[in-house]
C-alpha atoms as a PDB file:
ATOM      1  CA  UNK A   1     106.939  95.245 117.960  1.00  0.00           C
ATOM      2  CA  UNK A   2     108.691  98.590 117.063  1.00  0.00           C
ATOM      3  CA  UNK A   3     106.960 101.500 117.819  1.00  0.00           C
ATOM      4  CA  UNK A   4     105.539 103.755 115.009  1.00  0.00           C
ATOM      5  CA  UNK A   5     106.637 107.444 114.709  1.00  0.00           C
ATOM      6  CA  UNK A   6     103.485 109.301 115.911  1.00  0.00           C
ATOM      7  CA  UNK A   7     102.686 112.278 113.716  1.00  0.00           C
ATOM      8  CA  UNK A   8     100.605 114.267 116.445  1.00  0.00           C
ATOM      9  CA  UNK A   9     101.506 117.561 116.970  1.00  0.00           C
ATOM     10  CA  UNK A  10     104.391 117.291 114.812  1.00  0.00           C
ATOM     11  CA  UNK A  11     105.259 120.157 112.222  1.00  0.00           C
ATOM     12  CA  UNK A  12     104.911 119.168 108.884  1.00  0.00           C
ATOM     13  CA  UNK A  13     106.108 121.649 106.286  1.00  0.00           C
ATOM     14  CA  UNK A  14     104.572 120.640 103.151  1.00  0.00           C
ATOM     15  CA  UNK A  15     105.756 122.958  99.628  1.00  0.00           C
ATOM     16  CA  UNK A  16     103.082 122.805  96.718  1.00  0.00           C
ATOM     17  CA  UNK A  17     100.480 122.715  99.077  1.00  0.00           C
ATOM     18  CA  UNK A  18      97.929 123.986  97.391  1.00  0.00           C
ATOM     19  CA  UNK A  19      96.707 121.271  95.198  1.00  0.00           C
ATOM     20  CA  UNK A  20      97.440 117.735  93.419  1.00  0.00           C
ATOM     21  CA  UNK A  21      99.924 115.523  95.977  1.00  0.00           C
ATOM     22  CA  UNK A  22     100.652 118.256  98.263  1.00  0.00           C
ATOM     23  CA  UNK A  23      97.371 119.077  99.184  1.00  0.00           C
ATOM     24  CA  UNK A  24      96.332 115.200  99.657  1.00  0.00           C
ATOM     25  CA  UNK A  25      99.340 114.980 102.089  1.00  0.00           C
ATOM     26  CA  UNK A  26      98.429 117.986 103.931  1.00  0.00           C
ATOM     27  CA  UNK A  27      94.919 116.289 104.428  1.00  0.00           C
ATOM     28  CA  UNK A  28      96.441 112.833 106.172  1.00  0.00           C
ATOM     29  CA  UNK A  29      98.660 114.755 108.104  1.00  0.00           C
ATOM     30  CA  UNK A  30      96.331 116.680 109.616  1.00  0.00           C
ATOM     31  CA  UNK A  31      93.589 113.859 109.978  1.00  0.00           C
ATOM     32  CA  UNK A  32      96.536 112.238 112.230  1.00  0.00           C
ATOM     33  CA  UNK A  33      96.383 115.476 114.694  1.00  0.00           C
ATOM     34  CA  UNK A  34      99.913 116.989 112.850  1.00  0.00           C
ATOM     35  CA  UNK A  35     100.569 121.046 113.123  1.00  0.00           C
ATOM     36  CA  UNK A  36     101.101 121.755 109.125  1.00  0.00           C
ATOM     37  CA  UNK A  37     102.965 124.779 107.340  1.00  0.00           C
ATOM     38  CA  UNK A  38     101.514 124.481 104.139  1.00  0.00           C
ATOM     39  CA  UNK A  39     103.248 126.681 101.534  1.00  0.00           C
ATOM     40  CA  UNK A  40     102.691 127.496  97.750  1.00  0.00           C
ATOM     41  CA  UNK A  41     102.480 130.317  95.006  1.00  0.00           C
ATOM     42  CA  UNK A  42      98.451 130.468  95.334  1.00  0.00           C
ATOM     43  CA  UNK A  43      96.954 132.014  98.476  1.00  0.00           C
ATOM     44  CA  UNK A  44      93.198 131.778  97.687  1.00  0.00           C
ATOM     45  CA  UNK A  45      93.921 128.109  97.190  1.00  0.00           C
ATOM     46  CA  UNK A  46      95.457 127.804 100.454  1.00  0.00           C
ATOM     47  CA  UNK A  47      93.490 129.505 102.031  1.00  0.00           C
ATOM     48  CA  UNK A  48      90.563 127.076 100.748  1.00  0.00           C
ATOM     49  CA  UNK A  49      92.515 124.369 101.749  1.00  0.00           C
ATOM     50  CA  UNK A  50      93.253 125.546 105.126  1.00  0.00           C
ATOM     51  CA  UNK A  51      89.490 126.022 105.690  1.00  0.00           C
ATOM     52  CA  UNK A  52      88.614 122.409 104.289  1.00  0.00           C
ATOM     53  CA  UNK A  53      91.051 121.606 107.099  1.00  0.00           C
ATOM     54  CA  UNK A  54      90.363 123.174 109.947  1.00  0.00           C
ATOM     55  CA  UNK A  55      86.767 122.567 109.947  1.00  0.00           C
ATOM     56  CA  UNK A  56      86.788 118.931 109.677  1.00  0.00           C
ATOM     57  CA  UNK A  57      90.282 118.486 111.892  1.00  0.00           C
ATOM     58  CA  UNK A  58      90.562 120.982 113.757  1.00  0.00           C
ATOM     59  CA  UNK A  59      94.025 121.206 113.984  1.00  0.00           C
ATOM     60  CA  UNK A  60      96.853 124.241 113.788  1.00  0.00           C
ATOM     61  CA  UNK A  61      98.298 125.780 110.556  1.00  0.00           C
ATOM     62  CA  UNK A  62     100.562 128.179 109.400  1.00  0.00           C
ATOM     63  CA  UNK A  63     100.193 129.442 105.743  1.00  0.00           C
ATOM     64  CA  UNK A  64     103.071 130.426 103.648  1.00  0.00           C
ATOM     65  CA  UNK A  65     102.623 132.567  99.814  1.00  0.00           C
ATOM     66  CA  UNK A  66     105.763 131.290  98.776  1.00  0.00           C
ATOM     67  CA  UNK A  67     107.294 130.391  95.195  1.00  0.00           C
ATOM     68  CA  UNK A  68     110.603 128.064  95.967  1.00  0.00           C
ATOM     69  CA  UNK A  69     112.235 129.074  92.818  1.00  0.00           C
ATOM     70  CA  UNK A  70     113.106 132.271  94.712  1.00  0.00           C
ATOM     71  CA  UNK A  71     115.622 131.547  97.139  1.00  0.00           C
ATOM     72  CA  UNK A  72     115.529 135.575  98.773  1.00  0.00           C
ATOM     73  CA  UNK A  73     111.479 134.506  99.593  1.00  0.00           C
ATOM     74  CA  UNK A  74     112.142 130.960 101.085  1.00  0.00           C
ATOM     75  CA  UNK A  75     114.925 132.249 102.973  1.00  0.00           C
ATOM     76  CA  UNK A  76     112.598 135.022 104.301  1.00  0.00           C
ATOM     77  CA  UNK A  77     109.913 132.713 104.789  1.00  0.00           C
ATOM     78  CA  UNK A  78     111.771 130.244 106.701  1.00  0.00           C
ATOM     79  CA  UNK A  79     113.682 132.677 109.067  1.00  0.00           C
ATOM     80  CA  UNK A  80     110.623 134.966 110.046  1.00  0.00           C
ATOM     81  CA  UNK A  81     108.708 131.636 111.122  1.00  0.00           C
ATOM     82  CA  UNK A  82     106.950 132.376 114.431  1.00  0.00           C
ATOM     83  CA  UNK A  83     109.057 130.270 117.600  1.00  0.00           C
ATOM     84  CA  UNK A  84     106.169 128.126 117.547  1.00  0.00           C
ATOM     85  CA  UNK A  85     106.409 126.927 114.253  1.00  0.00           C
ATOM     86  CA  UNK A  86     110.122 126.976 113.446  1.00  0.00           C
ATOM     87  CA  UNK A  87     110.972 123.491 114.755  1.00  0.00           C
ATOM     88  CA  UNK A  88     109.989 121.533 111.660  1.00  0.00           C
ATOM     89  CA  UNK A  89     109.820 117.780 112.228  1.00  0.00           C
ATOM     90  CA  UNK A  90     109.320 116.310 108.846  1.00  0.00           C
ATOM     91  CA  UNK A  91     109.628 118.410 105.491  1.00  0.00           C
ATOM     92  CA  UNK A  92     108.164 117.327 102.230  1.00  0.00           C
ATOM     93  CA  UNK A  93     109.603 118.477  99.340  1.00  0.00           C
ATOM     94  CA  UNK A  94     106.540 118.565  96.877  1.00  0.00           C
ATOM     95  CA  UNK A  95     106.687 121.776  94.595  1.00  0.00           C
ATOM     96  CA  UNK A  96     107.616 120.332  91.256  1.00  0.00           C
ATOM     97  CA  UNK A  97     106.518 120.517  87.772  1.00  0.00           C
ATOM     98  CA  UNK A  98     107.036 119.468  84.525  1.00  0.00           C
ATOM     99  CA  UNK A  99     106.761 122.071  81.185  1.00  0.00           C
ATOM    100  CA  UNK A 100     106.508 120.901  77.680  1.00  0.00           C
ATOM    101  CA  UNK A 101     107.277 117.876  75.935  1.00  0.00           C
ATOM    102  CA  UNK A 102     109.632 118.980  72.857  1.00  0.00           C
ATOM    103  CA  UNK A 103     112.405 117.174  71.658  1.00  0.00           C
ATOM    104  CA  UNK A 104     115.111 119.101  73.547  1.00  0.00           C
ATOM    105  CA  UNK A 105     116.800 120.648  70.404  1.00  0.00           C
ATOM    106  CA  UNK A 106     113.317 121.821  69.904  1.00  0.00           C
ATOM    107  CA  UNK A 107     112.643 122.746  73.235  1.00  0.00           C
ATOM    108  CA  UNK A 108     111.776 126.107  74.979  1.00  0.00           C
ATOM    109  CA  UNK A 109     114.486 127.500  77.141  1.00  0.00           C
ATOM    110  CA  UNK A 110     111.915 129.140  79.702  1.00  0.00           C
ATOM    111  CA  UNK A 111     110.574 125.543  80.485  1.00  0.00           C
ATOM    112  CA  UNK A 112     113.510 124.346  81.214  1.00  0.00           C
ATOM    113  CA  UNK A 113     114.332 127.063  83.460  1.00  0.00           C
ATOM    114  CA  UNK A 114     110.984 126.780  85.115  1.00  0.00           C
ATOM    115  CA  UNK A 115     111.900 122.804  85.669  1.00  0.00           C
ATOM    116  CA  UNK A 116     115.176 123.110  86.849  1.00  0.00           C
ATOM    117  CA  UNK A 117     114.869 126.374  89.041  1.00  0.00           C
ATOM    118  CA  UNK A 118     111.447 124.627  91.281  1.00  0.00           C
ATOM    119  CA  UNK A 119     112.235 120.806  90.613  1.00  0.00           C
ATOM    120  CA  UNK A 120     115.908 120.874  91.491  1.00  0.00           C
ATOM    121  CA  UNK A 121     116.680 124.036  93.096  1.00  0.00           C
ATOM    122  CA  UNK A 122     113.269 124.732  95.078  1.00  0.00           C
ATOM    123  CA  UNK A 123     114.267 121.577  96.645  1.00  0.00           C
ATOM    124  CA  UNK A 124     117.748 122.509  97.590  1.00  0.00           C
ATOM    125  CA  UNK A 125     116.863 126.225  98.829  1.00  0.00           C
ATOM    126  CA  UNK A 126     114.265 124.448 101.377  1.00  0.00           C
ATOM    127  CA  UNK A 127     116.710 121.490 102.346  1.00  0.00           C
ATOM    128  CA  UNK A 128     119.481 123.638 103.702  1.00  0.00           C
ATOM    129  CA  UNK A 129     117.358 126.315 105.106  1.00  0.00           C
ATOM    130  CA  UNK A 130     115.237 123.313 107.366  1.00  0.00           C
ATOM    131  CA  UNK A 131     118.128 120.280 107.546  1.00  0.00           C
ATOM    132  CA  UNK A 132     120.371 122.317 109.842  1.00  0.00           C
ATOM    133  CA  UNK A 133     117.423 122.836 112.279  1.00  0.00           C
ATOM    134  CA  UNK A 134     116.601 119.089 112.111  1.00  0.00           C
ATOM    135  CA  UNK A 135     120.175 118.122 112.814  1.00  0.00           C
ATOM    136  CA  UNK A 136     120.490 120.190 115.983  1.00  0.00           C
ATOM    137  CA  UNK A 137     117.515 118.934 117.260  1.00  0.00           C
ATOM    138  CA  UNK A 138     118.258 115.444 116.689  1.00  0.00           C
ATOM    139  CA  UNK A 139     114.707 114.540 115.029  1.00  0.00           C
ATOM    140  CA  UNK A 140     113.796 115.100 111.170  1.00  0.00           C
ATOM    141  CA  UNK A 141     112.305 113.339 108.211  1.00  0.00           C
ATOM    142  CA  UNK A 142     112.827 114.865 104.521  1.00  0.00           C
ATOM    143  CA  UNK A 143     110.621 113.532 101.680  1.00  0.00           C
ATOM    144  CA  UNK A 144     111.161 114.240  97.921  1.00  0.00           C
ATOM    145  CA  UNK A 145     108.835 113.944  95.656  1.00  0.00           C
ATOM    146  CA  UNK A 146     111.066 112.168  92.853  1.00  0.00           C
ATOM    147  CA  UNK A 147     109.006 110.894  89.637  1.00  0.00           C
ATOM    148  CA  UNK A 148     109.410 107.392  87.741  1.00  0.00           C
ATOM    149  CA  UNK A 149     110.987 109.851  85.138  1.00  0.00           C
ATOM    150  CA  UNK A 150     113.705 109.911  87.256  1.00  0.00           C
ATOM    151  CA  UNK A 151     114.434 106.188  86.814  1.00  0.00           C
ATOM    152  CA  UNK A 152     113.712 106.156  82.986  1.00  0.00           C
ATOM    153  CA  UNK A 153     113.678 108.294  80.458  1.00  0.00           C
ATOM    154  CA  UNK A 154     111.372 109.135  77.609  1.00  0.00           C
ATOM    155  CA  UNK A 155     110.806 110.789  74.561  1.00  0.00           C
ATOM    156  CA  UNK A 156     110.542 114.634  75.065  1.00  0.00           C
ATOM    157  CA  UNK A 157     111.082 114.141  78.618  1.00  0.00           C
ATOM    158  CA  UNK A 158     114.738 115.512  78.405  1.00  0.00           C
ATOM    159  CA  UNK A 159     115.241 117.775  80.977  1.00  0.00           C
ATOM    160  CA  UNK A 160     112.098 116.562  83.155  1.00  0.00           C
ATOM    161  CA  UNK A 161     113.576 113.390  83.412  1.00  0.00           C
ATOM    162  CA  UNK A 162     116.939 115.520  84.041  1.00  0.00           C
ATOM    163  CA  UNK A 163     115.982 116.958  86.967  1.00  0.00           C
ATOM    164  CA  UNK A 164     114.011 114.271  88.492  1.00  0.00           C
ATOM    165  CA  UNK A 165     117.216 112.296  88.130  1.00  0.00           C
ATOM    166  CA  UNK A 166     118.853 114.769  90.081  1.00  0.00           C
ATOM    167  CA  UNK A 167     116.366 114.760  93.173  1.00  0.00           C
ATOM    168  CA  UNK A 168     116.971 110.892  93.186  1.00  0.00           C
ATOM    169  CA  UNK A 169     120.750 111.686  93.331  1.00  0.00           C
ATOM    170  CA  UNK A 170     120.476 114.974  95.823  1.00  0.00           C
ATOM    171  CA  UNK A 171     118.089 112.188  97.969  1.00  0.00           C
ATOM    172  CA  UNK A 172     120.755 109.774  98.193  1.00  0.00           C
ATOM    173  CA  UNK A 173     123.468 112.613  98.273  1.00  0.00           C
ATOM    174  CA  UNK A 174     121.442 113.906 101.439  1.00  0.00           C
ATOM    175  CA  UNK A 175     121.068 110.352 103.188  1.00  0.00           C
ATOM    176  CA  UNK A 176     124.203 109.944 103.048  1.00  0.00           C
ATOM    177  CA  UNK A 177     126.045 113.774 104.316  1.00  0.00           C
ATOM    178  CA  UNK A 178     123.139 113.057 107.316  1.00  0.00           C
ATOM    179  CA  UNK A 179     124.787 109.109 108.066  1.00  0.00           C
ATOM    180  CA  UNK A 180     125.230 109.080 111.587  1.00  0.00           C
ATOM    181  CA  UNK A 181     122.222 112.184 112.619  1.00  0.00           C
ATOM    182  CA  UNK A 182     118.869 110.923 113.021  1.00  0.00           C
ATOM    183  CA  UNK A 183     117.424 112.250 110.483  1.00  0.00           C
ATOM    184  CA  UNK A 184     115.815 110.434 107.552  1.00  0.00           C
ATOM    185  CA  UNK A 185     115.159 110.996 104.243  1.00  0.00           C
ATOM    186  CA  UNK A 186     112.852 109.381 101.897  1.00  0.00           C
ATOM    187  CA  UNK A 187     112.574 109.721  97.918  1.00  0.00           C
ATOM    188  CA  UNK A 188     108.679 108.736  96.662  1.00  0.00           C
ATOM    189  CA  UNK A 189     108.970 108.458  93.088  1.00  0.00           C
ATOM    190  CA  UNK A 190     105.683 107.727  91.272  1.00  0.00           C
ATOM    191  CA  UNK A 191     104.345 106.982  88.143  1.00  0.00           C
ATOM    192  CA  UNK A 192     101.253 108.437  85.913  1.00  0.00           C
ATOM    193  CA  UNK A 193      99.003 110.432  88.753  1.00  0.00           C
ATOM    194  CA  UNK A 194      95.876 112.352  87.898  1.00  0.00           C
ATOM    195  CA  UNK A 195      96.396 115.928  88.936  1.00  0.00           C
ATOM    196  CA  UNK A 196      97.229 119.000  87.457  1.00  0.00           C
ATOM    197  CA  UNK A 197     100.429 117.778  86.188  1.00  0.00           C
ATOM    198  CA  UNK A 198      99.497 117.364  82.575  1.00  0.00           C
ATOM    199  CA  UNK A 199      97.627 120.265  82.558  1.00  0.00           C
ATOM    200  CA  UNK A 200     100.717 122.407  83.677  1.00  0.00           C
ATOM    201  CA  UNK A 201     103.242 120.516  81.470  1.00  0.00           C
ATOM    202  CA  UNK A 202     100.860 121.483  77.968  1.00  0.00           C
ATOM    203  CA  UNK A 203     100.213 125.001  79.272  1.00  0.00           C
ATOM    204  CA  UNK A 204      96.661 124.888  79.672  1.00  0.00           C
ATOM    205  CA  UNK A 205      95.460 122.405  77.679  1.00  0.00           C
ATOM    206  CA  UNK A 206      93.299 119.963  78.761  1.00  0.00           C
ATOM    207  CA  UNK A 207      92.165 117.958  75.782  1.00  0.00           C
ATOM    208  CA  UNK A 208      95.924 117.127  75.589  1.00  0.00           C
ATOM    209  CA  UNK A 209      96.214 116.703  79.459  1.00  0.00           C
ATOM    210  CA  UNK A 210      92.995 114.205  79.456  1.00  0.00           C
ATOM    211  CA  UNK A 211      94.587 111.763  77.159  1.00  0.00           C
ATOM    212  CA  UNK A 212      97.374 110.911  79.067  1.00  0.00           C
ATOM    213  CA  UNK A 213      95.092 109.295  81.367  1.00  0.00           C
ATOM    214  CA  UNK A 214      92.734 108.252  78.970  1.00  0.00           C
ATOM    215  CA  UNK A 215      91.918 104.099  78.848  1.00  0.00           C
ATOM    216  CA  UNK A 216      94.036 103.369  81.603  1.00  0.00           C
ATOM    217  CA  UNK A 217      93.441 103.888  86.105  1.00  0.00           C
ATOM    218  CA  UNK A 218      95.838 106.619  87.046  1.00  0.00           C
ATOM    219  CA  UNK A 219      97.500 106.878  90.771  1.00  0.00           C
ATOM    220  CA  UNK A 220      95.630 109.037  92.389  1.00  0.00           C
ATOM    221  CA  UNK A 221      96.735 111.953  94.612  1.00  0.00           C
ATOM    222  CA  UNK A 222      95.839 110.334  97.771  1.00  0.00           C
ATOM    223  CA  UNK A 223      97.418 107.183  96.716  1.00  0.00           C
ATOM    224  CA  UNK A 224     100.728 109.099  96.913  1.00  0.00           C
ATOM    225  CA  UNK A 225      99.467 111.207 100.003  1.00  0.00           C
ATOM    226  CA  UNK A 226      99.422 107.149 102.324  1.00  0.00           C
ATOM    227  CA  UNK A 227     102.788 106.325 101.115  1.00  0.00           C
ATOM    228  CA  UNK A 228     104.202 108.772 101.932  1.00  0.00           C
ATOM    229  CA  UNK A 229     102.443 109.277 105.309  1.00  0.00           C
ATOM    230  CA  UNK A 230     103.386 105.000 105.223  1.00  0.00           C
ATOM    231  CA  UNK A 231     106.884 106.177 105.647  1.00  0.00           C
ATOM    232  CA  UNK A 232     106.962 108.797 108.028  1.00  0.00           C
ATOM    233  CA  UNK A 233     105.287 106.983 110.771  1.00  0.00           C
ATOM    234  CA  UNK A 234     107.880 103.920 110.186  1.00  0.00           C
ATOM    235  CA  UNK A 235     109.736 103.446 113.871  1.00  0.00           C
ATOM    236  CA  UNK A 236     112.683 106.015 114.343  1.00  0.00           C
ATOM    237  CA  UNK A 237     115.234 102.935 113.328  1.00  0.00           C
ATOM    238  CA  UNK A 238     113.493 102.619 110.140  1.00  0.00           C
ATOM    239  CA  UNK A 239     114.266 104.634 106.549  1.00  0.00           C
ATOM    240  CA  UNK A 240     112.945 103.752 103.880  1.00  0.00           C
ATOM    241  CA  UNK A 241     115.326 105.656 101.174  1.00  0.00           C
ATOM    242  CA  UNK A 242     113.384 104.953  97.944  1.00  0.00           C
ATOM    243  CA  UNK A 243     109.562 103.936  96.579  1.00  0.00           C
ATOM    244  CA  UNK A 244     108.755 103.488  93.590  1.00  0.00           C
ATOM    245  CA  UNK A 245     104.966 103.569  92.682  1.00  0.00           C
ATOM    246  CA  UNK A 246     102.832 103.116  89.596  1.00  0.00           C
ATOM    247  CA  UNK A 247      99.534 102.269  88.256  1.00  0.00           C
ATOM    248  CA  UNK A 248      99.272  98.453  87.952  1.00  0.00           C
ATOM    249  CA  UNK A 249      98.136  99.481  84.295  1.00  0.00           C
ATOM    250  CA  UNK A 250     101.801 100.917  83.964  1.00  0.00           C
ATOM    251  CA  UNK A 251     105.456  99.089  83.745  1.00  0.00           C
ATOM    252  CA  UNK A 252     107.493 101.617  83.200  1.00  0.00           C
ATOM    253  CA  UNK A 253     107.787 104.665  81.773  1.00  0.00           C
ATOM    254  CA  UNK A 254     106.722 103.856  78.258  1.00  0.00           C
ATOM    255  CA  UNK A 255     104.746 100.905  78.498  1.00  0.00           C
ATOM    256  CA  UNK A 256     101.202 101.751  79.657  1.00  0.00           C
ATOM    257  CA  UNK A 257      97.961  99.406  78.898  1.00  0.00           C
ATOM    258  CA  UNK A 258      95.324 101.216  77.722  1.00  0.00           C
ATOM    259  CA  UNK A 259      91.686  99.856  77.441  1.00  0.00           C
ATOM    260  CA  UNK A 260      89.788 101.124  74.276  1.00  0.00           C
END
């Protein structure tokens, strides 16, 4: 039998730390003895997090206050790493977000900015600031956090579904420019989760938020969180390039069962 990829004392470099997916990974990760650089635009929540974390694992972190939409602060963030923390092992590309739900003629120009600028290129600032790093050390696993919206698209998901579409090609873009490197790279792409997703896409409003979940089992954070741990600790020889996960009370993008 192959031998799993052990996680222990690894670094794991997680972006959107600070709640939803990001924070569920950071808690597997560090259940499995991992060192974690946990980075996101709140402090107080990662602070919180970090203290959740420490006093049930025990185990080493490094907090970041970081927004990956600006490339001057990741870049800064990255290269003023302490020695002991600048050999990442796997990054997970988490920070993403979703803003409105207009029609896009309709549609507000700021959202889209917002979208494109942390969903597409967050996710390329922290790539080529950690790949390079990974590559010279021979060792490295990248996750994205894609979205079923980058398989299908829906209506008033325009430039959502846009820029997931582009992680899912920048995933298989990467996989293939790191052919022949260790390095792997994994896309999890899931389908209606309960976090603050909703919340964030309708600006604060929950009523609106709550019915998206409403009659039907959602993922839940931590569902993500194992798959993604699932694929990390596959043997060295293994990648798996793509997962797609929903709710068994969803079939695709569209078509969800609701109970009354």
């Amino acid at each position: 039998m192959s031998k799993n990829t052990s996680i222990q004392n690894q670094i794991v470099f997680i972006t959107g730390a600070s709640s939803g997916i990001g924070a569920a990974c950071a808690n597997i990760f560090a259940s499995s003895g991992a060192k974690l650089i946990l980075a996101a635009r709140r402090r107080d929540r990662l602070e919180e997090l970090a203290a959740k974390l420490g006093k049930e694992f025990n185990n080493e972190m490094h907090l970041l206050q970081m927004d990956v939409r600006d490339r001057e602060q990741v870049e800064s963030a990255i290269s003023s790493l302490p020695p002991s923390w600048s050999d990442v092992d796997v990054l997970i590309n988490n920070a993403g977000l979703s803003r409105g739900l207009d029609k896009l003629h309709e549609g507000s120009i700021q959202d889209w900015e917002e979208m494109i600028d942390t969903n597409i290129k967050g996710l390329l600032y922290m790539t080529r600031h950690i790949v390079p790093g990974m590559v010279s050390r021979g060792r490295g696993h990248v996750v994205n956090l894609g979205s079923i919206a980058g398989h299908q698209t829906y209506p008033g998901g325009n430039v959502y579904c846009g820029s997931k579409a582009a992680v899912r090609a920048i995933t298989e873009g990467l996989k293939q420019d790191l052919l022949g490197t260790p390095v792997r790279v994994t896309s999890v792409d899931p389908g209606l989760v309960e976090t603050e997703f909703s919340n964030v896409r309708f600006h604060g409003d929950s009523d609106r938020a709550n019915k998206v979940y409403q009659g039907l089992t959602p993922l839940t954070p931590e569902d993500i969180a194992d798959v993604v741990f699932f694929c990390v600790t596959r043997p060295a020889h293994v990648n798996i390039s793509e997962i797609l996960l929903v709710p068994t009370d969803q079939a695709t993008a569209t078509l969800v069962h609701r109970r009354s």
